[in-house]
Structures are given as structure tokens and as C-alpha cells.
PDB file of N, CA and C in Angstrom:
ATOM      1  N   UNK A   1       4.923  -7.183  -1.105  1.00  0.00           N
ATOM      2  CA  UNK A   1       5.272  -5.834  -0.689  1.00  0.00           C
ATOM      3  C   UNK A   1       6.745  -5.572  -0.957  1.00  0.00           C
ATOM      4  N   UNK A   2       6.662  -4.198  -1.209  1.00  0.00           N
ATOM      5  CA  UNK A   2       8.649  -3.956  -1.614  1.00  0.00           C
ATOM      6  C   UNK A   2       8.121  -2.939  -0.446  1.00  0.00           C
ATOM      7  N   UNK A   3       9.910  -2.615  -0.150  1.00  0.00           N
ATOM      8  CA  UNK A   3      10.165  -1.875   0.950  1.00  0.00           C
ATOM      9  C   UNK A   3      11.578  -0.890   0.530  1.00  0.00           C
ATOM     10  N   UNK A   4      11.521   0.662   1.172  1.00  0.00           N
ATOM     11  CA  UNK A   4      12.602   1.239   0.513  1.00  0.00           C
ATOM     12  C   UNK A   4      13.104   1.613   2.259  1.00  0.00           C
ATOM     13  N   UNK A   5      13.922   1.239   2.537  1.00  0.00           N
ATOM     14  CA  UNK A   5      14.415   2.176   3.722  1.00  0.00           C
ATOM     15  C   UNK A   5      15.274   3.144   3.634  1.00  0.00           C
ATOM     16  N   UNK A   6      15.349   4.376   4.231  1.00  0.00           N
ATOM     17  CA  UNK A   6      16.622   5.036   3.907  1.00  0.00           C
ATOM     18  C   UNK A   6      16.888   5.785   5.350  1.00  0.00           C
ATOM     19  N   UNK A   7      18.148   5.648   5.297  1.00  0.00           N
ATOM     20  CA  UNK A   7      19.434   5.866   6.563  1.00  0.00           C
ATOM     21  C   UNK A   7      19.069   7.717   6.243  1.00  0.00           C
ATOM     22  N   UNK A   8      18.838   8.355   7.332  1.00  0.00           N
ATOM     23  CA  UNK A   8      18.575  10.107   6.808  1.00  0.00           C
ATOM     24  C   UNK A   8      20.087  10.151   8.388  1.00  0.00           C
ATOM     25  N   UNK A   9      20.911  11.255   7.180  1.00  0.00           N
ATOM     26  CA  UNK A   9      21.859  12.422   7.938  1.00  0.00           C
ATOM     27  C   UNK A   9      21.286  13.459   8.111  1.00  0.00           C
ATOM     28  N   UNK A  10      21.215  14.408   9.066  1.00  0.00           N
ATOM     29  CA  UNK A  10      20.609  15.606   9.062  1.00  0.00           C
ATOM     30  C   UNK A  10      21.783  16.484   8.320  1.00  0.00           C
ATOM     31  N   UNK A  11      21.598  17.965   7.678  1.00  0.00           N
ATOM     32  CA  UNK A  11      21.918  18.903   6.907  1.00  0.00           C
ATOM     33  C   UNK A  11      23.216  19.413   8.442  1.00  0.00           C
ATOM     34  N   UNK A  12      24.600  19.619   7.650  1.00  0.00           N
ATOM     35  CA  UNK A  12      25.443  20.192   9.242  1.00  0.00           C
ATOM     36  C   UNK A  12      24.660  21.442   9.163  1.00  0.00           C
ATOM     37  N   UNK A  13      25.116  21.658  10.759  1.00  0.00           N
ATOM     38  CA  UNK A  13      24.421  23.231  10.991  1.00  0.00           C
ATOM     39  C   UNK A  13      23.110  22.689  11.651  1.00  0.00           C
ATOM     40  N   UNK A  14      22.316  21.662  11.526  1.00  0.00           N
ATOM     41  CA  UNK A  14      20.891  21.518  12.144  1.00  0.00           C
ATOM     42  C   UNK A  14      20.935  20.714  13.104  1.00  0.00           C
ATOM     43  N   UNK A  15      20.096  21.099  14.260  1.00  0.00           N
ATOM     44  CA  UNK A  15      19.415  20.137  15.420  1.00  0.00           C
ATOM     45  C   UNK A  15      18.993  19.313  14.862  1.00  0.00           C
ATOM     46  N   UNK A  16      18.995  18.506  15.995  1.00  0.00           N
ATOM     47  CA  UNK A  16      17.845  17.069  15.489  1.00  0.00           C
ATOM     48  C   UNK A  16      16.411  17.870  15.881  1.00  0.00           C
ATOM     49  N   UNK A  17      16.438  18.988  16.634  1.00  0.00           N
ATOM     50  CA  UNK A  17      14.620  19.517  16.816  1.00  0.00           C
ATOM     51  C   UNK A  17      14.491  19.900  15.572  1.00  0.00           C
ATOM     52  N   UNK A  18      15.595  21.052  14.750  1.00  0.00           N
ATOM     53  CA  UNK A  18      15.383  21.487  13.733  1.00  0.00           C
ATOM     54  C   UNK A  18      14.675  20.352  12.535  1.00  0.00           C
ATOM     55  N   UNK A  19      15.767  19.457  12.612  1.00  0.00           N
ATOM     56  CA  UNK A  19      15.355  18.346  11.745  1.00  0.00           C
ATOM     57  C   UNK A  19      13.683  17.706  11.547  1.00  0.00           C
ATOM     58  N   UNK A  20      13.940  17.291  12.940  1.00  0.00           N
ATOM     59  CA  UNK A  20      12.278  16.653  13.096  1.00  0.00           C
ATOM     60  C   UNK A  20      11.494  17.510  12.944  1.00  0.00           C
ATOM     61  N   UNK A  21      11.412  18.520  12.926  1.00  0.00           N
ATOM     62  CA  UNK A  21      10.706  19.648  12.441  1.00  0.00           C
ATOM     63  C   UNK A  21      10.263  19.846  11.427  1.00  0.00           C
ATOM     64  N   UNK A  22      11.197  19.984  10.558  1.00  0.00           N
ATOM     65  CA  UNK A  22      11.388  19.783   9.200  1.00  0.00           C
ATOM     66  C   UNK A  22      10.648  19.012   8.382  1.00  0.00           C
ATOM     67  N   UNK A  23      11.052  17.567   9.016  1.00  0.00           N
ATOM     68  CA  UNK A  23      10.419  16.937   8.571  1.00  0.00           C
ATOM     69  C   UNK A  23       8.637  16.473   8.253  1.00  0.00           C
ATOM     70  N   UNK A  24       8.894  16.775   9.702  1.00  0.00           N
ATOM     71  CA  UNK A  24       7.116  16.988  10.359  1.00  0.00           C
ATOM     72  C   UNK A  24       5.950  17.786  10.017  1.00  0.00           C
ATOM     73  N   UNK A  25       6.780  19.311   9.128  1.00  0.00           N
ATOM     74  CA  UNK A  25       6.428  20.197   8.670  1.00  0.00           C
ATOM     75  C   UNK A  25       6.100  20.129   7.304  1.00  0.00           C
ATOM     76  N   UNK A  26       6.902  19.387   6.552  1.00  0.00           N
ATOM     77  CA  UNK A  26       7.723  19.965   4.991  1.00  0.00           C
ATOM     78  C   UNK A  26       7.730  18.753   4.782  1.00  0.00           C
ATOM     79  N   UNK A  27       8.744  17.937   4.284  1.00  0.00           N
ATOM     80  CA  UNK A  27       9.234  16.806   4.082  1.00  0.00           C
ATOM     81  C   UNK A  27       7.931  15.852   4.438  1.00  0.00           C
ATOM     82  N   UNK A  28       7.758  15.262   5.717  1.00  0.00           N
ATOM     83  CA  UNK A  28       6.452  14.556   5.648  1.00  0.00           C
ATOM     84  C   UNK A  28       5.220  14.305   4.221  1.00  0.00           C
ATOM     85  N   UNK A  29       4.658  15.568   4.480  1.00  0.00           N
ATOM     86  CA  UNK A  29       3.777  16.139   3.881  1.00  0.00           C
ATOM     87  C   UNK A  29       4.271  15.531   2.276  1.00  0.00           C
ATOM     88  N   UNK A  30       5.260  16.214   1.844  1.00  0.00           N
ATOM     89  CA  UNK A  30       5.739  15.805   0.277  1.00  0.00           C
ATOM     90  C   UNK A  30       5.586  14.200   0.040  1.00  0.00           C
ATOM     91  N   UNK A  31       6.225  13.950   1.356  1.00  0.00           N
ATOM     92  CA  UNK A  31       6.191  11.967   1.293  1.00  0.00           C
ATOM     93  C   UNK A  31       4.948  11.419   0.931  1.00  0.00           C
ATOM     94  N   UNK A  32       4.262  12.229   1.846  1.00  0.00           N
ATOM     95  CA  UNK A  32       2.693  11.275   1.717  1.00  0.00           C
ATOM     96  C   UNK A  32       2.218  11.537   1.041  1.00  0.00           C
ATOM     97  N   UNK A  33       2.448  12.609  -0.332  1.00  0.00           N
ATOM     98  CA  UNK A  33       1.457  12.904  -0.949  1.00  0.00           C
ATOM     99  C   UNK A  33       1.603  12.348  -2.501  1.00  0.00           C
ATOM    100  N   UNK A  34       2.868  11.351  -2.160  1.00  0.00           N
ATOM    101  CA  UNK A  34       3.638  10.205  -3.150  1.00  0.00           C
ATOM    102  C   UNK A  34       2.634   9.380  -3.215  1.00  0.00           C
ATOM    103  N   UNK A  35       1.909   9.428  -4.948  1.00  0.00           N
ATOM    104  CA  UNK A  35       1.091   8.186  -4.980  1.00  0.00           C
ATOM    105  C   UNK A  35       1.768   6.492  -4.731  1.00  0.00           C
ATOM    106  N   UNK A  36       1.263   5.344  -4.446  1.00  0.00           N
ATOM    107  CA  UNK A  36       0.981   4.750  -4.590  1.00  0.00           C
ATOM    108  C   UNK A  36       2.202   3.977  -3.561  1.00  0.00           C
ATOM    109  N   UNK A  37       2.036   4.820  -2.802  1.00  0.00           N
ATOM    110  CA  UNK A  37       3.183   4.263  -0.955  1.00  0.00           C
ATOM    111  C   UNK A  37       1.611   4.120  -0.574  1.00  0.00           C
ATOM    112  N   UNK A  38       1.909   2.822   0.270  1.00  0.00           N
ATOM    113  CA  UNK A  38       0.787   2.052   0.730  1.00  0.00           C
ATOM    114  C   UNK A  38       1.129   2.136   2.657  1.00  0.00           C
ATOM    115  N   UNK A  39       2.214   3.073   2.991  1.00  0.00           N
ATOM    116  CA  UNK A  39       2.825   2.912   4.407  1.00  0.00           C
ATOM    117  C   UNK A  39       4.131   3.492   4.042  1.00  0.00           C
ATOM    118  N   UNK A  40       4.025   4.936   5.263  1.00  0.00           N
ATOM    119  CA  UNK A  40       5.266   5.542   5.122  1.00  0.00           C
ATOM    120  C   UNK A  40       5.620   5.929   6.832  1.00  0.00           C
ATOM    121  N   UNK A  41       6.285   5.954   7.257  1.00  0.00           N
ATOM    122  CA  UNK A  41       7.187   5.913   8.633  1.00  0.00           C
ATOM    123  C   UNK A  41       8.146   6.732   9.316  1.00  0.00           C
ATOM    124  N   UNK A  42       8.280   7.266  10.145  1.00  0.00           N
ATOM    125  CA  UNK A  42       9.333   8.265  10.200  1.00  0.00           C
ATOM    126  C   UNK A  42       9.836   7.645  11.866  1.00  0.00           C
ATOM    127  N   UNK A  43      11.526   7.066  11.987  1.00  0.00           N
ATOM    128  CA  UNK A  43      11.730   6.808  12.793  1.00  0.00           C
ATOM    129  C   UNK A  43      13.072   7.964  13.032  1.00  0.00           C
ATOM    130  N   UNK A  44      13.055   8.346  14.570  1.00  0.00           N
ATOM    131  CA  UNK A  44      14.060   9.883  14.783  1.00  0.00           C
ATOM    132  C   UNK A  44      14.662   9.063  15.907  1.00  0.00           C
ATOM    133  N   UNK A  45      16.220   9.211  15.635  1.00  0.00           N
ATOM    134  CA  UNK A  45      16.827   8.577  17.060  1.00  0.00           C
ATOM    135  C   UNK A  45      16.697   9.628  18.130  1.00  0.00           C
ATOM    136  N   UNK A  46      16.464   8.933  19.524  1.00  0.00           N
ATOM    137  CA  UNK A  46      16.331   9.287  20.976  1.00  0.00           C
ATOM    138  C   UNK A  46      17.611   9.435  21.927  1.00  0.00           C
ATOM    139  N   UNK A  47      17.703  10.158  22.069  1.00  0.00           N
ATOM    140  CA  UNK A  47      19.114  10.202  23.098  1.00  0.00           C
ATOM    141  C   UNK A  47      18.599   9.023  23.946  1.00  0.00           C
ATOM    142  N   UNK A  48      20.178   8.392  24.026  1.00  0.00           N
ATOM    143  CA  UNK A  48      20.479   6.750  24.856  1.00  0.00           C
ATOM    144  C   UNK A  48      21.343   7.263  25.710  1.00  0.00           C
ATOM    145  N   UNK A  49      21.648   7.123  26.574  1.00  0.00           N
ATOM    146  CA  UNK A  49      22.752   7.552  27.617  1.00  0.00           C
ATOM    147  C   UNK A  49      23.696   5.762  27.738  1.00  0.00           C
ATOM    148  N   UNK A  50      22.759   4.815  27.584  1.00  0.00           N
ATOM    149  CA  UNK A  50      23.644   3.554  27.713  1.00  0.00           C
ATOM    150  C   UNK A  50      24.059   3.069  26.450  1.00  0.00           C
ATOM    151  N   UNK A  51      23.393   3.106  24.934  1.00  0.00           N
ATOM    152  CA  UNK A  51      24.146   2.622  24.211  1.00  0.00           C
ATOM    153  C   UNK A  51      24.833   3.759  23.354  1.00  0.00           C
ATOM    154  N   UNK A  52      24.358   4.960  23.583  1.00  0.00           N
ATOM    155  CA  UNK A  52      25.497   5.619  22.855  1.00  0.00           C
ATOM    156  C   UNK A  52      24.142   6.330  21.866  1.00  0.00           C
ATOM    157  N   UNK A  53      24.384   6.922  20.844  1.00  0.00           N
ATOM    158  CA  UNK A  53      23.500   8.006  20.010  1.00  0.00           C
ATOM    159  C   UNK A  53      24.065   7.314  18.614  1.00  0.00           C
ATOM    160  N   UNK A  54      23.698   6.869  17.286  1.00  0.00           N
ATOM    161  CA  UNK A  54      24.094   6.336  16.576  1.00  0.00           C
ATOM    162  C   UNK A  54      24.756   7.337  15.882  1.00  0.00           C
ATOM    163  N   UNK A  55      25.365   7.200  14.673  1.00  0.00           N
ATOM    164  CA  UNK A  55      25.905   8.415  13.630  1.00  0.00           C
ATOM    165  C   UNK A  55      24.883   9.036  12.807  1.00  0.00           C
ATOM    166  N   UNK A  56      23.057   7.924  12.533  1.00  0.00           N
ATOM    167  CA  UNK A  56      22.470   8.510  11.576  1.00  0.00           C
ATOM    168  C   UNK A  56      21.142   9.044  12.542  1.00  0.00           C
ATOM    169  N   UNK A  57      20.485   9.888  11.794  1.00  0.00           N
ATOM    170  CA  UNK A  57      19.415  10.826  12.512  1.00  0.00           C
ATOM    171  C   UNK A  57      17.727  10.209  12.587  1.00  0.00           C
ATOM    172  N   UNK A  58      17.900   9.550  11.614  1.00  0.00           N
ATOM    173  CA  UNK A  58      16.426   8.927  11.181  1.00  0.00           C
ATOM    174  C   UNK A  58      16.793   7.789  10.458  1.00  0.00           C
ATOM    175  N   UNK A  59      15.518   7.079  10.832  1.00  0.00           N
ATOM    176  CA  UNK A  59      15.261   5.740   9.663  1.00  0.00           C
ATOM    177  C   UNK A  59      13.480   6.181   8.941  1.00  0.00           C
ATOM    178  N   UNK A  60      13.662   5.815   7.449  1.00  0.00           N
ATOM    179  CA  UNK A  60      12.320   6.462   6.905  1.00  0.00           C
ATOM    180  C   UNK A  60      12.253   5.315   6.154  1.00  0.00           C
ATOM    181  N   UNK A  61      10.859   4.698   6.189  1.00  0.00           N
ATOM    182  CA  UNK A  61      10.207   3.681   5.768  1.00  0.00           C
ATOM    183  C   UNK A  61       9.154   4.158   4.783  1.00  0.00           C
ATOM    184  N   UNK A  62       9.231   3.484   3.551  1.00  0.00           N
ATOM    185  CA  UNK A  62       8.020   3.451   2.767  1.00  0.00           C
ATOM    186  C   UNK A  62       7.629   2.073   2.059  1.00  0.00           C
ATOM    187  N   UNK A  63       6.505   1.779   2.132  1.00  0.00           N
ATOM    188  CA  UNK A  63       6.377   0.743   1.806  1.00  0.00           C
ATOM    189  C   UNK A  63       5.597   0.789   0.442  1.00  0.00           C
ATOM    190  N   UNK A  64       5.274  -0.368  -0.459  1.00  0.00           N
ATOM    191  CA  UNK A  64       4.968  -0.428  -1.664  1.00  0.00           C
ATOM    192  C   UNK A  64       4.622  -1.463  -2.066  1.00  0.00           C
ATOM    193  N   UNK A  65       3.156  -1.844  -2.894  1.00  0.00           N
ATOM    194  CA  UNK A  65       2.599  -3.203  -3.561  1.00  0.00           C
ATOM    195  C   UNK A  65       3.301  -3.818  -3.794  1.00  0.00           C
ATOM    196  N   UNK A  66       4.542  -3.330  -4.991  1.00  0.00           N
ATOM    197  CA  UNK A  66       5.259  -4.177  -6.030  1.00  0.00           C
ATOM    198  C   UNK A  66       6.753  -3.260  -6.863  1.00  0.00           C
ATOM    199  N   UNK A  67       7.115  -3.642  -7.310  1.00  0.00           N
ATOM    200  CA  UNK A  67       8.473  -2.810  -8.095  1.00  0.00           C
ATOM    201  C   UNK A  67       7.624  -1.575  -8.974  1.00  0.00           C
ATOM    202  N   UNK A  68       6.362  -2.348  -9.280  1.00  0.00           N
ATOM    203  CA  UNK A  68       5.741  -1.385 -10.775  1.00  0.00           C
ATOM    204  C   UNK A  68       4.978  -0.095  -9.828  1.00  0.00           C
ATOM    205  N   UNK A  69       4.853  -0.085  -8.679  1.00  0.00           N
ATOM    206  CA  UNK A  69       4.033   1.266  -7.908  1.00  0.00           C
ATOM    207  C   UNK A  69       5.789   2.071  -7.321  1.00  0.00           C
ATOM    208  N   UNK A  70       6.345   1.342  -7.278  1.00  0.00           N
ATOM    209  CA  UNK A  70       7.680   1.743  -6.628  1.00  0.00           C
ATOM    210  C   UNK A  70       7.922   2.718  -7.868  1.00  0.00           C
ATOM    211  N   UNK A  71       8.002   1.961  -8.842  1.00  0.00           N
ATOM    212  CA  UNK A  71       8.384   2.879  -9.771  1.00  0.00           C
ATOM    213  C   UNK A  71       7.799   4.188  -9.988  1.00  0.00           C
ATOM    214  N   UNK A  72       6.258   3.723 -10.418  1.00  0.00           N
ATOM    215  CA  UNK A  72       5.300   4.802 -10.636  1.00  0.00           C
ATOM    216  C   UNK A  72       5.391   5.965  -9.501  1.00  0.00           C
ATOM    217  N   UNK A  73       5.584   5.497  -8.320  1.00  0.00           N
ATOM    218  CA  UNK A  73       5.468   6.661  -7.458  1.00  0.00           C
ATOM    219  C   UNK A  73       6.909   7.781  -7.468  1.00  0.00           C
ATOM    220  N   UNK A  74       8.485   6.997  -7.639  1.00  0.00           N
ATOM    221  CA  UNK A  74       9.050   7.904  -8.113  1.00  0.00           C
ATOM    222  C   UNK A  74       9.163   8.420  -9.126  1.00  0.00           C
ATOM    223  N   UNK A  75       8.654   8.307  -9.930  1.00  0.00           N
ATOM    224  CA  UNK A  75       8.382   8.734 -11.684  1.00  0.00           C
ATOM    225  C   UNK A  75       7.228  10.266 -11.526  1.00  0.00           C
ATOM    226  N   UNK A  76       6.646  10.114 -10.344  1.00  0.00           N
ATOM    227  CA  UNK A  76       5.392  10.918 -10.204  1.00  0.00           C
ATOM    228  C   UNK A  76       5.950  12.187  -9.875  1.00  0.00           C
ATOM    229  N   UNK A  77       4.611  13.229 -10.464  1.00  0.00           N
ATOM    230  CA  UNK A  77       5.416  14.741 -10.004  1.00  0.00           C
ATOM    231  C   UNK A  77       5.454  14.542  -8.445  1.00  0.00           C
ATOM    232  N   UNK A  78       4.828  14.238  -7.644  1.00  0.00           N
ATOM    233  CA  UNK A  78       5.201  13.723  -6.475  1.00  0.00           C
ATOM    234  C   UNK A  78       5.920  13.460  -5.820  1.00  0.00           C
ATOM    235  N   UNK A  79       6.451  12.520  -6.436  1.00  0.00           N
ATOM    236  CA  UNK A  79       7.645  11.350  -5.971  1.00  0.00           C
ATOM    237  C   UNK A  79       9.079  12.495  -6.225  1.00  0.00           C
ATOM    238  N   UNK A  80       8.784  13.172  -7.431  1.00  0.00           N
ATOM    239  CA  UNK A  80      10.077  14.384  -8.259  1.00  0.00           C
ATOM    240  C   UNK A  80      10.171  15.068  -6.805  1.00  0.00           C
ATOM    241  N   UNK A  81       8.763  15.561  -6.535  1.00  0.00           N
ATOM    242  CA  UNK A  81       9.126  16.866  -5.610  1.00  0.00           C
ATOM    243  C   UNK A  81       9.622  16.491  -4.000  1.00  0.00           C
ATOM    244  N   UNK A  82       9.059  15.286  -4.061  1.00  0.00           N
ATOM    245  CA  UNK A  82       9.652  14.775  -2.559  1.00  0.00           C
ATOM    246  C   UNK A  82      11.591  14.918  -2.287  1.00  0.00           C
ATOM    247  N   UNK A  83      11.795  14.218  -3.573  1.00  0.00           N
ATOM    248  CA  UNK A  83      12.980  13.488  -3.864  1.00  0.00           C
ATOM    249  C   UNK A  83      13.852  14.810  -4.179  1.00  0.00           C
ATOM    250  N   UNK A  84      13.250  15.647  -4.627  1.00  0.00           N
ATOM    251  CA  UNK A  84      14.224  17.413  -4.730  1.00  0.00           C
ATOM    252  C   UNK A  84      14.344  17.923  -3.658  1.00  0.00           C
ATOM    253  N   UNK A  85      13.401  17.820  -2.885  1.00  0.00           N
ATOM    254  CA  UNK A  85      13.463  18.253  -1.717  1.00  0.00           C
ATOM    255  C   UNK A  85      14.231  17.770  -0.285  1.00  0.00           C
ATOM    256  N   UNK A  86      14.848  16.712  -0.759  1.00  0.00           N
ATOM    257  CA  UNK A  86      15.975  16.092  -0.337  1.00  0.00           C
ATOM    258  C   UNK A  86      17.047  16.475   0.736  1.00  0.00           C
ATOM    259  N   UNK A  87      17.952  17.083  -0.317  1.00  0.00           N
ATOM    260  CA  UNK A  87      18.918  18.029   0.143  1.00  0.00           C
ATOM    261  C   UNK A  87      18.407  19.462   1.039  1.00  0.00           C
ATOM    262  N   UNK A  88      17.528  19.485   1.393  1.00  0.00           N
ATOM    263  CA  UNK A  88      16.854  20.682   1.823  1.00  0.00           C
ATOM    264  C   UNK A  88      16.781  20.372   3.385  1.00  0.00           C
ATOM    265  N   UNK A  89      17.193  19.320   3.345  1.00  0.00           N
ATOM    266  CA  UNK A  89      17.395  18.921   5.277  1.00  0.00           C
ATOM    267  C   UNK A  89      18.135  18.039   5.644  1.00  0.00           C
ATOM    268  N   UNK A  90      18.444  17.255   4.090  1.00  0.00           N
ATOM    269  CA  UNK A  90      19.667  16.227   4.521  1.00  0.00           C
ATOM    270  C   UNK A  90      20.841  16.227   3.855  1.00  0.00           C
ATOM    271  N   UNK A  91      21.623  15.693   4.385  1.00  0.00           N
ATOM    272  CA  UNK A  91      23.419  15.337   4.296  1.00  0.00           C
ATOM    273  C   UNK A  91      23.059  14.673   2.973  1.00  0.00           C
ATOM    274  N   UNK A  92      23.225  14.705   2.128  1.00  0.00           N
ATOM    275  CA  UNK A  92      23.301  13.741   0.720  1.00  0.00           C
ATOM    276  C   UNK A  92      24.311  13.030   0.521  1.00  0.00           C
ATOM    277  N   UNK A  93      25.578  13.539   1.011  1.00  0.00           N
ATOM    278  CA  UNK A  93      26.539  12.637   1.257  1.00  0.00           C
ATOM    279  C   UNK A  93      26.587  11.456   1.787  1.00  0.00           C
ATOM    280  N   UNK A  94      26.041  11.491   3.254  1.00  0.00           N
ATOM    281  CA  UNK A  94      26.319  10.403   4.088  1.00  0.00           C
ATOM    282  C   UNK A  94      24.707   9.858   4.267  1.00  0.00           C
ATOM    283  N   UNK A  95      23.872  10.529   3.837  1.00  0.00           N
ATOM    284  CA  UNK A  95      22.213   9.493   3.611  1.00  0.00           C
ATOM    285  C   UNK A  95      22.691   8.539   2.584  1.00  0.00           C
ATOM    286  N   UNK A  96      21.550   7.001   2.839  1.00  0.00           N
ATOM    287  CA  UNK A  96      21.602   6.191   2.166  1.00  0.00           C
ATOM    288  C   UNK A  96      20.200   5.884   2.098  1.00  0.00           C
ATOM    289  N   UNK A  97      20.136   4.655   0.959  1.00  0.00           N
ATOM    290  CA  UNK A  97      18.964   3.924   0.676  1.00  0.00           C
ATOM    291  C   UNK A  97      18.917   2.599   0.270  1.00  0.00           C
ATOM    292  N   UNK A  98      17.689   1.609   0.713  1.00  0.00           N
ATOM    293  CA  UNK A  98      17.952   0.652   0.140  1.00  0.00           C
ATOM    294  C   UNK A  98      16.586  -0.536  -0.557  1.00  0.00           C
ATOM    295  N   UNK A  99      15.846  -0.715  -1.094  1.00  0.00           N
ATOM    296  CA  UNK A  99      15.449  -1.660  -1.423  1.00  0.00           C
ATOM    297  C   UNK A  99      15.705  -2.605  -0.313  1.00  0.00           C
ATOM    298  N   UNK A 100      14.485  -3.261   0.739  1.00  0.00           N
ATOM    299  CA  UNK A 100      15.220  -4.470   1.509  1.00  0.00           C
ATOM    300  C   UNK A 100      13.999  -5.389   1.330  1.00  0.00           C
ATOM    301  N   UNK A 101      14.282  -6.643   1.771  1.00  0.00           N
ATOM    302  CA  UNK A 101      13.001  -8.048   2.225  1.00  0.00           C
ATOM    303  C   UNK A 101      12.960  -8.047   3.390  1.00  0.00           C
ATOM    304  N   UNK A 102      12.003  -7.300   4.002  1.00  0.00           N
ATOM    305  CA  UNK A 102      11.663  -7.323   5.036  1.00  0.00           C
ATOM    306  C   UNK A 102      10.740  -8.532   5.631  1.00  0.00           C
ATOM    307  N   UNK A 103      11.881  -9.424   6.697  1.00  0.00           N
ATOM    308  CA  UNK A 103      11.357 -10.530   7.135  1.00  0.00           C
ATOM    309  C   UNK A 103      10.778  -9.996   8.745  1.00  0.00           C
ATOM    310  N   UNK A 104       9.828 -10.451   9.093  1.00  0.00           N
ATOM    311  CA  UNK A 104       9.199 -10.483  10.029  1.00  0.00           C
ATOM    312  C   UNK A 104       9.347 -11.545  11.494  1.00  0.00           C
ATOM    313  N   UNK A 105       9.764 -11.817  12.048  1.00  0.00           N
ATOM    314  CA  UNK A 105      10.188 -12.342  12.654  1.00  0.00           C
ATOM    315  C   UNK A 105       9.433 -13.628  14.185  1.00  0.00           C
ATOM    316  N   UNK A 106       8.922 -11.849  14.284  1.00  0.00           N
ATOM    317  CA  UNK A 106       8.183 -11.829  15.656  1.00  0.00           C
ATOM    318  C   UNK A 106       7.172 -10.948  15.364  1.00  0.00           C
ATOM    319  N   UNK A 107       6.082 -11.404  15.357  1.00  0.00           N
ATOM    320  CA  UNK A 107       4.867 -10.090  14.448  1.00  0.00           C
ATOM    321  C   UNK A 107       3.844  -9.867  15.653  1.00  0.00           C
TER     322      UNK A 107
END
């Protein structure tokens, strides 16, 4: 399995309701309709009163067979329209991404 995580900033000017919204609405939808993601995820930070609220808004998980579906799926009109649709709710600046090995620990 390959794994893509990416760090999401919300767009300035937006709530995090706006955001999750957004996403939930719009964005989602585009994700999943990315062939050949085998597991996709949407994690939204929660107001913490003890450790504090982090700087980023979301963590978004997709998961994938191998490098060659990774590919195929962003290569896909799919994968195009997800990936344009981008900037349409997030900070492009301060979002990131990463390819990780996701070790398991405690399963």
C-alpha cells in the first residue's frame, strides 16, 4: 500500500464550518470519485481547550495499491478535477503533502 497524506490550510476568510462543509459537499465527492484510491479519509481538527488548536485545519488520507494506481489516479480526469479544485477551499501556500510508510504500531 502507498499512502499520500496531506496537511489542508483552510482558504483566509473561511470557518472551519465553512470549510468542513466544503469539503463534505464539493471536495469529498471529487476525491472519491478518483479512480483507483482504495481508502480516502477526512480528518478536521476539534477545538482542544488543553492542548491548544493546531495551525493546520485537516489531515486527508488516501490510500493506494502501489506507485502505478497512485499515478494512474492523478493522471485521471478525476484525479485533474479533484486536484484543480484545490485552491477553491485551501491555502495553497501553507497546505502540504506527502508520500509516507505508514507503520502500524498498535492495530
Amino acid at each position: 500500500m502507498l499512502k499520500l497524506v496531506v496537511v489542508c490550510h483552510r482558504r483566509e476568510g473561511w470557518s472551519r464550518e465553512r470549510f468542513r462543509r466544503y469539503f463534505r459537499e464539493v471536495h469529498g465527492p471529487l476525491a472519491t470519485a478518483i479512480p483507483h484510491v482504495t481508502r480516502y479519509v477526512q480528518n478536521f481538527v476539534e477545538p482542544d481547550e488543553i492542548e491548544g488548536d493546531p495551525p493546520w485545519d485537516a489531515v486527508i488520507e488516501f490510500w493506494f495499491a502501489d506507485r502505478a494506481a497512485y499515478d494512474a489516479a492523478w493522471a485521471s480526469p478525476e484525479g485533474r478535477r479533484a486536484a484543480g479544485d484545490n485552491p477553491n477551499c485551501m491555502d495553497m501556500a501553507r497546505t502540504s503533502w506527502g508520500l509516507v510508510d505508514e507503520v502500524v504500531v498498535r492495530g
